[in-house]
Protein backbone atom coordinates (compact mmCIF):
# COMPACT_ATOMS: atom_id res chain seq x y z
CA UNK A 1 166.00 51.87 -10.88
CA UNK A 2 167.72 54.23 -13.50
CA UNK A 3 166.42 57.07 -11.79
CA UNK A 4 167.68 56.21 -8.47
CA UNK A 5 170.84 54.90 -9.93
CA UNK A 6 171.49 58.72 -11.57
CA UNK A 7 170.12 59.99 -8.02
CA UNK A 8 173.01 57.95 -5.99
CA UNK A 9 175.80 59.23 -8.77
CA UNK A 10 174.66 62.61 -8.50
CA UNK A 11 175.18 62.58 -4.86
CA UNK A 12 178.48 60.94 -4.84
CA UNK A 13 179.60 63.32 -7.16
CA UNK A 14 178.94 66.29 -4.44
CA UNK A 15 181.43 64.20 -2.14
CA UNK A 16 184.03 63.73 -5.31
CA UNK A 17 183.66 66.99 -7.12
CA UNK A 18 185.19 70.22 -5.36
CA UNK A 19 182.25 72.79 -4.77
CA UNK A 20 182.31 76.37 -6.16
CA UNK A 21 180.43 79.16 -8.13
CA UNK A 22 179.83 81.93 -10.15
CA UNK A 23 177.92 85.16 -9.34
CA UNK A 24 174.84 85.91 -10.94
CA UNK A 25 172.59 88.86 -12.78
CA UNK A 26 170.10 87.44 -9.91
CA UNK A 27 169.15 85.43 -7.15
CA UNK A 28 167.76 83.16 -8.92
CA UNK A 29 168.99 79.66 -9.70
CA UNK A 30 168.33 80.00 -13.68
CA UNK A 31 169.94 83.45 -13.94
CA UNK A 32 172.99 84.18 -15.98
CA UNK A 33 176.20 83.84 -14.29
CA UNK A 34 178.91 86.39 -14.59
CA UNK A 35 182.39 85.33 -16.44
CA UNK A 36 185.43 85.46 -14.84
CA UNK A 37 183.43 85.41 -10.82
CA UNK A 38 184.29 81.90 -10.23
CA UNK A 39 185.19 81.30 -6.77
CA UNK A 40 186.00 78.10 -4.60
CA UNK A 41 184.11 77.62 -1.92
CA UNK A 42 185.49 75.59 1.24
CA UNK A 43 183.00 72.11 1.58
CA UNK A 44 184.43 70.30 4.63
CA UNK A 45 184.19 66.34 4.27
CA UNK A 46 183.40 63.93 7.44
CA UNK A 47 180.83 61.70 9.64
CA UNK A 48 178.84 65.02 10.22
CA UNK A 49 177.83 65.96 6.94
CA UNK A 50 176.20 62.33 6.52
CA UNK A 51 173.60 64.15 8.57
CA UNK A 52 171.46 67.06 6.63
CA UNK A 53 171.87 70.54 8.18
CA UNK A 54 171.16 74.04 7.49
CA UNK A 55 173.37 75.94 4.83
CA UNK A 56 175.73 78.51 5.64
CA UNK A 57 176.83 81.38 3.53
CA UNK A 58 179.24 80.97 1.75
CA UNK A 59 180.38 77.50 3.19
CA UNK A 60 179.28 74.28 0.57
CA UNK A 61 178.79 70.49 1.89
CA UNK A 62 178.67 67.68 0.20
CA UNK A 63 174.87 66.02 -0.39
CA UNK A 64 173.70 63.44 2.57
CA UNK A 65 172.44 59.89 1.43
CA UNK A 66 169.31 61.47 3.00
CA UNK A 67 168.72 63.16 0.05
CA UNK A 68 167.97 59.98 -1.63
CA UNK A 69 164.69 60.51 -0.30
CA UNK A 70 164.24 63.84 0.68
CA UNK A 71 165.47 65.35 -3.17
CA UNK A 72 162.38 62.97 -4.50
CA UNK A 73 159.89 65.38 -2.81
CA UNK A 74 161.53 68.76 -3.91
CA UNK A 75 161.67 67.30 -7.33
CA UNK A 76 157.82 66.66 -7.29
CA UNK A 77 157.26 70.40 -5.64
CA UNK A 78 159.17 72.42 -8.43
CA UNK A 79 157.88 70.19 -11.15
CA UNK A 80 154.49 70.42 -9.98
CA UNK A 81 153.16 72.57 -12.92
CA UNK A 82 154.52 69.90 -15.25
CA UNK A 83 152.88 66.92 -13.48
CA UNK A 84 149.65 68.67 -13.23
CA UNK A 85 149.86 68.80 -16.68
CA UNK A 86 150.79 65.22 -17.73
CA UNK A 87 147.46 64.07 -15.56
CA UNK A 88 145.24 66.31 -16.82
CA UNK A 89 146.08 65.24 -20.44
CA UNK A 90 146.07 61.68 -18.96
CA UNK A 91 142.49 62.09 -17.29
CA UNK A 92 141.67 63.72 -21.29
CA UNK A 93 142.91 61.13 -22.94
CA UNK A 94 140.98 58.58 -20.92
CA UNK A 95 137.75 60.22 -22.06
CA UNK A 96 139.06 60.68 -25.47
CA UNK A 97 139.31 56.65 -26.31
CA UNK A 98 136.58 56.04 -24.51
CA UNK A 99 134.60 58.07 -27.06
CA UNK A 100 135.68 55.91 -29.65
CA UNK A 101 136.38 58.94 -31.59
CA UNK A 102 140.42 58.36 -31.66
CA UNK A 103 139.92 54.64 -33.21
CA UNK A 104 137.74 55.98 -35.74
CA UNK A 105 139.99 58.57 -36.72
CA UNK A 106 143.07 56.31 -36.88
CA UNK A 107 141.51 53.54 -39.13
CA UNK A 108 140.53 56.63 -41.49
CA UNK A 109 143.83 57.37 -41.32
CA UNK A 110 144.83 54.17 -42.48
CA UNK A 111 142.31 54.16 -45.08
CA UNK A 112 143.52 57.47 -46.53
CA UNK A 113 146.96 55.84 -46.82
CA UNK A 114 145.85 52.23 -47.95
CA UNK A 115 147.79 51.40 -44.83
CA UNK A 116 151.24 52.05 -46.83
CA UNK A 117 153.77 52.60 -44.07
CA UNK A 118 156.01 54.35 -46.78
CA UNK A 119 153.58 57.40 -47.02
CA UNK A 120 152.53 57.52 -43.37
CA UNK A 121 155.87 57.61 -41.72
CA UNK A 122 157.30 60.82 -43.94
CA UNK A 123 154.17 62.94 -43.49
CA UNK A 124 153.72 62.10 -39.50
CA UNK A 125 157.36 62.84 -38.96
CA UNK A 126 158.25 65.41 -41.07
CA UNK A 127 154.40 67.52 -39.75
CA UNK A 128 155.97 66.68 -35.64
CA UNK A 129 159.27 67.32 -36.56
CA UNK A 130 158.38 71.28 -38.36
CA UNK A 131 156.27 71.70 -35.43
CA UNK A 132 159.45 71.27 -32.96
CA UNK A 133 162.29 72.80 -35.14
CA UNK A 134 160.03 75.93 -36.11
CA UNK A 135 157.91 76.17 -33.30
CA UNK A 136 159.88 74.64 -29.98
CA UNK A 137 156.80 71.71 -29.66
CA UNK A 138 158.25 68.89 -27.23
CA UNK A 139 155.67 68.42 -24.11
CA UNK A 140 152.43 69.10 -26.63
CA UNK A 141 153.62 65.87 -28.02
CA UNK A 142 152.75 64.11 -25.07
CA UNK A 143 148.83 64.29 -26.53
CA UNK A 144 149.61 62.36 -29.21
CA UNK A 145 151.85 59.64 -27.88
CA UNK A 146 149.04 57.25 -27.69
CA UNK A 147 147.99 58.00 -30.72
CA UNK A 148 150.50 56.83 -32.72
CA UNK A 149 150.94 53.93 -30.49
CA UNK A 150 147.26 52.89 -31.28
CA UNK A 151 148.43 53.38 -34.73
CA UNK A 152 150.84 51.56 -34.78
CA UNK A 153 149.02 48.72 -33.26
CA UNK A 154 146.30 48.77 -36.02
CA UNK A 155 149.36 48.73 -38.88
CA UNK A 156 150.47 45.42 -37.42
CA UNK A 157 153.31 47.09 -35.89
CA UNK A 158 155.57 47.34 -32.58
CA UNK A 159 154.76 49.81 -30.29
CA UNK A 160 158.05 51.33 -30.41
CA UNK A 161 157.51 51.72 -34.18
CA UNK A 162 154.43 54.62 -33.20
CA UNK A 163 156.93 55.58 -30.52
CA UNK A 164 159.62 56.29 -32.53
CA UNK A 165 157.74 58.18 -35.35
CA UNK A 166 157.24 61.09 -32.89
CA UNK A 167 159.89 60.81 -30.19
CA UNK A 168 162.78 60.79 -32.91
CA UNK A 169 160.96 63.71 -35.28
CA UNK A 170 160.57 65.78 -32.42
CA UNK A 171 163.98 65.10 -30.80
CA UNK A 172 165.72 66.19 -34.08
CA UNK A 173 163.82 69.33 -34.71
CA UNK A 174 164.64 70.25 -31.07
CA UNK A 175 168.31 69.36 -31.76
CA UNK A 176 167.84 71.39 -35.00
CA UNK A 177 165.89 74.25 -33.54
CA UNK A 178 166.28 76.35 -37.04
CA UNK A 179 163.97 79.08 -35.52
CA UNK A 180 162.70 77.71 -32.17
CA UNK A 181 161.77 80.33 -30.04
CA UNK A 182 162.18 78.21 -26.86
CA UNK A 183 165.94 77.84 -27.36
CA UNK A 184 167.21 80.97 -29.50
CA UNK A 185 165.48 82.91 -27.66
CA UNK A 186 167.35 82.40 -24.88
CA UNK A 187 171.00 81.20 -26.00
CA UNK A 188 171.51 83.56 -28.93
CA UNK A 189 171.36 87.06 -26.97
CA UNK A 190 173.73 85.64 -23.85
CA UNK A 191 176.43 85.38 -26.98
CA UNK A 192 175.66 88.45 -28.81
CA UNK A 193 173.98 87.04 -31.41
CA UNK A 194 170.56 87.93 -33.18
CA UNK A 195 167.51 86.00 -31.97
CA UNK A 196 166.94 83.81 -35.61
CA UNK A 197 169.85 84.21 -37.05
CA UNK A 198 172.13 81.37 -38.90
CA UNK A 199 169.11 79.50 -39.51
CA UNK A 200 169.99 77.91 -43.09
CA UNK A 201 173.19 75.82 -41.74
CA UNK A 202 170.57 74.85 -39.09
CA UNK A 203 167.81 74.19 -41.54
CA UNK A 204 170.55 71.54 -43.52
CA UNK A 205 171.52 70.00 -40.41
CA UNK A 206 167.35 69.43 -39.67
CA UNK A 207 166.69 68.24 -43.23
CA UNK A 208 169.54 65.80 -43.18
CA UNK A 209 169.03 64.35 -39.85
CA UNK A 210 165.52 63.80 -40.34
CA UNK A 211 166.13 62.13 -43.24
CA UNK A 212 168.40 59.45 -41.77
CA UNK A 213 165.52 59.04 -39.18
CA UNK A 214 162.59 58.09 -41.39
CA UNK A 215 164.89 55.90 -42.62
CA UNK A 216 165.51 54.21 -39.51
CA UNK A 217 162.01 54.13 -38.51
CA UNK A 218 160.77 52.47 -41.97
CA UNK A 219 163.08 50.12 -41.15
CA UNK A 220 161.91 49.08 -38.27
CA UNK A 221 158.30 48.93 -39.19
CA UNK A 222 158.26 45.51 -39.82
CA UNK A 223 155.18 43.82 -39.00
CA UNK A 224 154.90 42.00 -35.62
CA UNK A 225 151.22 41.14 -35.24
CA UNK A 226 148.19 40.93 -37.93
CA UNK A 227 147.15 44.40 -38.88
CA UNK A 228 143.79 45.57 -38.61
CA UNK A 229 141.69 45.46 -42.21
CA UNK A 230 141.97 48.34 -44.56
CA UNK A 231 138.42 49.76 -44.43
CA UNK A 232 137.16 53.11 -46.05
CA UNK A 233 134.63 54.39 -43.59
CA UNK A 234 133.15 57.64 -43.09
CA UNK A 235 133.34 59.18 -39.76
CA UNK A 236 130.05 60.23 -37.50
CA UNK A 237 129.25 63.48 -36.87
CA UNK A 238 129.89 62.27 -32.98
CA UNK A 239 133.25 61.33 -33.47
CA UNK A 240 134.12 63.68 -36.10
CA UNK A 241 132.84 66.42 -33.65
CA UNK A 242 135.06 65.43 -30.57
CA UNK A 243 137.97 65.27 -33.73
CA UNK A 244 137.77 68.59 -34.13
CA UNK A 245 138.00 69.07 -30.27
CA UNK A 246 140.93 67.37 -30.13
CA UNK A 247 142.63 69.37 -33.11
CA UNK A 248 141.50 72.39 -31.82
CA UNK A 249 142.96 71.70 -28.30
CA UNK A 250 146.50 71.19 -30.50
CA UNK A 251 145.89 74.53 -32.14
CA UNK A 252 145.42 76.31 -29.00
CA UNK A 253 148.53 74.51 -27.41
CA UNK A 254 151.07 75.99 -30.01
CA UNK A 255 148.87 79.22 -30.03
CA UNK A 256 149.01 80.04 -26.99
CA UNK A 257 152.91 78.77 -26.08
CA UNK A 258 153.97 80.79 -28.42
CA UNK A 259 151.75 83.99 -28.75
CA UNK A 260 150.12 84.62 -25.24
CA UNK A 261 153.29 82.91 -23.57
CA UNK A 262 151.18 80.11 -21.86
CA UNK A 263 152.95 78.05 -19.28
CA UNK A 264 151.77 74.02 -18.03
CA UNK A 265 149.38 75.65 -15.62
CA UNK A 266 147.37 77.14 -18.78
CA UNK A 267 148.02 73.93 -20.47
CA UNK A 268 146.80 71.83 -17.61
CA UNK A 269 143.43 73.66 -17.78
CA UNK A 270 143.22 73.60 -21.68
CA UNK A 271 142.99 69.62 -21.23
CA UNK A 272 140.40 69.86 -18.66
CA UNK A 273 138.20 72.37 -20.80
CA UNK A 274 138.62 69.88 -23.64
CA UNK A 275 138.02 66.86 -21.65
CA UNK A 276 134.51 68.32 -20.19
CA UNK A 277 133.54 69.32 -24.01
CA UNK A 278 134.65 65.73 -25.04
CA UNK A 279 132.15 64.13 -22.95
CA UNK A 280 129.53 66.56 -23.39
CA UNK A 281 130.20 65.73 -27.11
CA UNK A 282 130.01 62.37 -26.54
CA UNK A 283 126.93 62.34 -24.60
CA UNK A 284 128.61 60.88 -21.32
CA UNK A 285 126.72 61.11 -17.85
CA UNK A 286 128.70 63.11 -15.57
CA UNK A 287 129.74 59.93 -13.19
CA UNK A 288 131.27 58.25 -15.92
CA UNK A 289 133.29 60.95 -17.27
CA UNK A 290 134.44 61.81 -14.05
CA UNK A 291 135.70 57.71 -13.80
CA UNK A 292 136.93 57.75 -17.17
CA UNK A 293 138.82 60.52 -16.52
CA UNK A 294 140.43 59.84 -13.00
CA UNK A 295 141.02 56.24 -14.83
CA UNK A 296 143.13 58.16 -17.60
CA UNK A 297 145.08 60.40 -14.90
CA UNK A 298 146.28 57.08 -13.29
CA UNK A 299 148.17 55.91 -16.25
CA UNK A 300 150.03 59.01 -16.30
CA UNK A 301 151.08 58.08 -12.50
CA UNK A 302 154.48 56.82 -13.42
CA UNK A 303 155.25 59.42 -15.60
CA UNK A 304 154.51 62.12 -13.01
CA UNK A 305 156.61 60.61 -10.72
CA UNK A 306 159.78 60.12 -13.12
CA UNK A 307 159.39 63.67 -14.10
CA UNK A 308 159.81 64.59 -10.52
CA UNK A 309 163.02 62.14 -10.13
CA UNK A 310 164.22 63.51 -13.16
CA UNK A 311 164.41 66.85 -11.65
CA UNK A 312 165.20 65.27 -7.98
CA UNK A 313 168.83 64.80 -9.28
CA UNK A 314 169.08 68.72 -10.44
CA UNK A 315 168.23 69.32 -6.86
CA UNK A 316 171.14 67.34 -5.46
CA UNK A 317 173.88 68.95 -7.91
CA UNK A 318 172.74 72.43 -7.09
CA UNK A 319 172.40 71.86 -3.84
CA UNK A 320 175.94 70.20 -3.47
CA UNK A 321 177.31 73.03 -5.40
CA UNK A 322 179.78 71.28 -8.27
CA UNK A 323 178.17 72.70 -11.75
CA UNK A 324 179.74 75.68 -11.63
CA UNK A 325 183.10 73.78 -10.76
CA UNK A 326 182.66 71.61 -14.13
CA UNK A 327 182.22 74.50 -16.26
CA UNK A 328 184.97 76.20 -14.83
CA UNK A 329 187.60 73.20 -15.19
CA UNK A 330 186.70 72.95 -18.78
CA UNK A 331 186.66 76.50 -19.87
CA UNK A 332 190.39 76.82 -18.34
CA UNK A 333 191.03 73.81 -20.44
CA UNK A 334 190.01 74.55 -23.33
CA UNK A 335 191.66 78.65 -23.84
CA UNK A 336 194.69 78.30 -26.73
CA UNK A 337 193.48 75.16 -28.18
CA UNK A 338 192.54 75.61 -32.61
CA UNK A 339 188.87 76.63 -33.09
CA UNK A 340 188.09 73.81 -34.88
CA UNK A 341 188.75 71.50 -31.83
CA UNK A 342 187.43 73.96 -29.39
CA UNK A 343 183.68 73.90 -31.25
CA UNK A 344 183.16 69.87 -30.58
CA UNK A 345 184.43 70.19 -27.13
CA UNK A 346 182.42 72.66 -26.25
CA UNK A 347 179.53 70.68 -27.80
CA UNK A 348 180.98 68.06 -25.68
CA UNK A 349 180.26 70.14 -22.50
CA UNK A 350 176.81 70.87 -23.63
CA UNK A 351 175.90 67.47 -23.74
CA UNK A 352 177.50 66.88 -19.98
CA UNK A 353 175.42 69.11 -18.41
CA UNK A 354 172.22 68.06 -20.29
CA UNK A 355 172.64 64.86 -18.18
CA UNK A 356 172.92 66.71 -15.74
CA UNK A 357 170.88 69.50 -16.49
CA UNK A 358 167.87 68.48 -18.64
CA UNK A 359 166.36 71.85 -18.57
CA UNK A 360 167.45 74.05 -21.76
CA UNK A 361 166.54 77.80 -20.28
CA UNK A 362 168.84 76.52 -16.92
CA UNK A 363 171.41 75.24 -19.03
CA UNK A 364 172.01 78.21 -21.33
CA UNK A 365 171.71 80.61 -18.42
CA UNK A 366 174.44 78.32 -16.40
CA UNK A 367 176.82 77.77 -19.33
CA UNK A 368 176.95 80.18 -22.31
CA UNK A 369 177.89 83.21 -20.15
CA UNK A 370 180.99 81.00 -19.41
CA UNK A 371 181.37 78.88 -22.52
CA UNK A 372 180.57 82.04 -24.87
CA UNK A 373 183.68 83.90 -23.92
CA UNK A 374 186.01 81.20 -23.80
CA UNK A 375 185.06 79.92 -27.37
CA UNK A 376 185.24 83.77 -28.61
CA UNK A 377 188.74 83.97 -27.76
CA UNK A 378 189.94 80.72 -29.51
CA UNK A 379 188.40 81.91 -32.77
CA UNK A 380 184.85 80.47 -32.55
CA UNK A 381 181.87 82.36 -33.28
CA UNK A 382 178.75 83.44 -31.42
CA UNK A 383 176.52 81.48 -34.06
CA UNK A 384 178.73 78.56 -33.58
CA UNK A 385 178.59 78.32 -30.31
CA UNK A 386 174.64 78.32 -29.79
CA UNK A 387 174.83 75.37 -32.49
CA UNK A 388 177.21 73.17 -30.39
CA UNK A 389 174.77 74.28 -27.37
CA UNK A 390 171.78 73.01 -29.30
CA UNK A 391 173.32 70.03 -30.41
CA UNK A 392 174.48 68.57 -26.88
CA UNK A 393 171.05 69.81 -25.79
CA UNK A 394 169.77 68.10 -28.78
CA UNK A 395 171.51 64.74 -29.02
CA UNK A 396 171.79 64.26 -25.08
CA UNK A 397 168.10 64.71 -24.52
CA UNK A 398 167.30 62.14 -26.68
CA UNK A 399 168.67 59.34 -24.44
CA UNK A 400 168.99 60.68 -21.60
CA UNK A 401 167.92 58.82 -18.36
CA UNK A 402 167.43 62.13 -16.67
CA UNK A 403 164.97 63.91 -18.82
CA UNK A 404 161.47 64.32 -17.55
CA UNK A 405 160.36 64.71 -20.49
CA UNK A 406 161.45 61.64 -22.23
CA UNK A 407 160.60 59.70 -19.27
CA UNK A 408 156.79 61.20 -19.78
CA UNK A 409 156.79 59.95 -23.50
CA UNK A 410 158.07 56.41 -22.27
CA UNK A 411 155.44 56.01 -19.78
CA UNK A 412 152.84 57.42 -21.96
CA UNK A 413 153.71 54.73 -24.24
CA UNK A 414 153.95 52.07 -22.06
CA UNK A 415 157.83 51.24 -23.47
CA UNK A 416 160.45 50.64 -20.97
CA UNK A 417 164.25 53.06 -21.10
CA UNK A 418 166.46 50.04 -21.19
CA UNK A 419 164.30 48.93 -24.43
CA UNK A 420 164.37 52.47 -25.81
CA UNK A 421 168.42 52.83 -25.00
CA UNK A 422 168.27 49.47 -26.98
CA UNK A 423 166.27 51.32 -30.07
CA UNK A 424 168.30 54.51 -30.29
CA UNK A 425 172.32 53.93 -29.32
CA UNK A 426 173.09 53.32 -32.46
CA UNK A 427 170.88 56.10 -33.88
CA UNK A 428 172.65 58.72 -31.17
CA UNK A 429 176.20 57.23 -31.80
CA UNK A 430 175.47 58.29 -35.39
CA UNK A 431 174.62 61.72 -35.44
CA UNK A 432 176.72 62.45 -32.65
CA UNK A 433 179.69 61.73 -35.49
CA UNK A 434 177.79 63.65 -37.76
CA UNK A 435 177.19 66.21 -35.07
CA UNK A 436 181.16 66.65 -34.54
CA UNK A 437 181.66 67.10 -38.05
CA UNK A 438 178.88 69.56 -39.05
CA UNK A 439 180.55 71.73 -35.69
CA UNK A 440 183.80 71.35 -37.63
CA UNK A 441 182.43 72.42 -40.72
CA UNK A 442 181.03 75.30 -39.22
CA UNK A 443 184.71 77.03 -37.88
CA UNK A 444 185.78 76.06 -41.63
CA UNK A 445 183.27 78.23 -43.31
CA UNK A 446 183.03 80.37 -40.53
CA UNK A 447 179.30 80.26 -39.62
């Protein structure tokens, strides 16, 4: 219902919002626009554009109601790589419990720990939260989703506790991003800036927001059920074997993102490999790991399909035309206003568009050509300027009803949004105040 709910706002918003836009480097939708190109374009309103028709140059229209249905589709087709990706590492997982192996290795987990939430939770978050920050991790985390819910589960504990111990470490290491490729990469050249730099303010800003989060999740690790017996056993060489599968699948994951630029179609074959050398480790017959593994693909079924609303609703706004129009009001209202007021506004923006615009390589591309220029001339740096993009990025995608990829982590758990919302509000409300003031701090000292 939330997804359809953003779907129906999105479209209403093509009717409401006047429809324009900027040229580009390209013809393609994620290209950089070019400053100072915007244009209005004429979108006639009436009974005929209720019914969907082909474009015409340089003429907008608002969204049908079709599109309701029609945008669901086109979601699915241009997040296809994505959702091939969530089943395979669904149809991997399924083989993985089955194994046994992940049970094994959780309770000697537990053992190694005596069980002691207070050593657990700092290591788990502060290991996903590095990989994230330094490394731009987000969608390998998906792998270990049930993990942690399976051990939270044997700690006695909620399953948003598990949930939280890698959805809010890796959220704030992405908000962070002190030298993520997947971010600076992109953002820092559009504003003239050197891929990297600025990392220390960034590196504070990590350190101190992760802190306040293992506090939050210690506190909510209260017990809810009767945890599973400390026990100090020894893992077989079986399970210990299809371990070592499973860590090495990790290691290739970051390996190959990051050094041989692998995409979710590599990714989605990496979990097959690993599934097929799972069961041969396991010593499954063929049949059966072929059921246990279509069983495992099913329960990532929902989150396929959010993934592909998620991106249904990016569909609608480009098609109707109106992001470039939003960008454009707010850059003309922000020129003359102090630097130190311009830097949270424009941090503001950022986290606009992430609701709208989940996607962090679109959203750069669409907005710091524009935003970059505007915030140069009130006094505001470059480096600045990339932080208050990562920040909205950051503290938007965190909650936001319209990010694949937190709908994927949701279904993978098994926890509803309205119970997550529930979790985190107050969470977000916080370090969106302490986001404001570290952008404010950073025009004072003139990062």
């Amino acid at each position: 219902m939330m997804m359809l709910a953003a779907m129906l706002l999105a479209i209403a918003l093509t009717w409401i919002i006047p429809s324009g836009s900027h040229r580009r480097v390209s013809d393609k939708d994620n290209a950089p626009v070019i400053a100072g190109t915007y244009k209005r374009l004429p979108k006639p309103i009436g009974l005929e554009a209720l019914v969907p028709h082909a474009p015409v140059k340089g003429v907008a229209q608002p969204v049908s109601p079709v599109a309701l249905a029609t945008a669901i589709p086109e979601g699915l087709k241009r997040s296809a790589p994505l959702i091939f990706m969530i089943l395979m590492l669904g149809g991997m997982f399924g083989i993985l419990r089955a194994s046994g192996a992940l049970d094994a290795g959780i309770q000697r987990l537990i053992g190694i720990s005596r069980g002691d939430i207070r050593i657990l939770v700092p290591m788990l978050m502060l290991g996903f939260s590095a990989g994230s920050t330094f490394l731009g991790m987000i969608s390998e985390y998906l792998l270990l989703i049930p993990v942690m819910i399976a051990l939270a589960d044997r700690l006695g504990r909620s399953r948003m506790f598990g949930f939280a111990i890698v959805t809010l470490a890796a959220k704030i290491g992405y908000l962070a991003s002190v030298t993520s490729p997947v971010a600076l990469l992109i953002a820092q050249p559009i504003v003239g800036v050197a891929p990297f730099s600025g990392l220390l303010f960034r590196l504070a800003i990590w350190v101190s927001f992760l802190a306040i989060a293992m506090l939050v999740v210690l506190r909510a690790g209260r017990i809810t059920h009767e945890p599973a017996p400390v026990v100090f056993e020894h893992l077989s060489h079986r399970h210990l074997g299809i371990l070592t599968i499973a860590g090495v699948t990790i290691a290739a994951l970051v390996y190959g993102s990051i050094a041989l630029g692998w995409d979710d179609g590599e990714f989605s074959a990496l979990f097959l490999v690993a599934a097929a050398m799972m069961a041969a480790a396991a010593r499954m017959k063929p049949v059966a790991a072929v059921e246990l593994f279509v069983s495992g693909m099913k329960t990532m079924m929902l989150a396929a399909l959010l993934v592909g609303m998620g991106r249904a609703v990016e569909v609608i706004l480009r098609e109707g035309q109106i992001l470039d129009t939003i960008i454009e009001a707010v850059s003309v209202q922000v020129r003359g206003m102090a630097p130190v007021v311009v830097a949270p506004i424009v941090m503001g923006v950022e986290m606009v568009l992430t609701l709208l615009i989940p996607s962090t390589s679109a959203k750069a591309a669409l907005s710091l050509p524009i935003l970059g220029p505007i915030a140069a001339s009130a006094g505001v740096s470059g480096q600045t300027t990339v932080l208050a993009f990562l920040l909205g990025n950051g503290l938007v995608n965190m909650l936001a009803p319209t990010s694949g990829m937190l709908l994927a982590y949701l279904a993978a758990a098994g926890i509803s949004y309205g119970a997550w919302f529930r979790f985190a509000w107050r969470i977000f409300a916080l370090f969106t105040c302490l986001a404001v003031g570290a952008m404010m701090l950073a025009v004072v000292i003139g990062y």
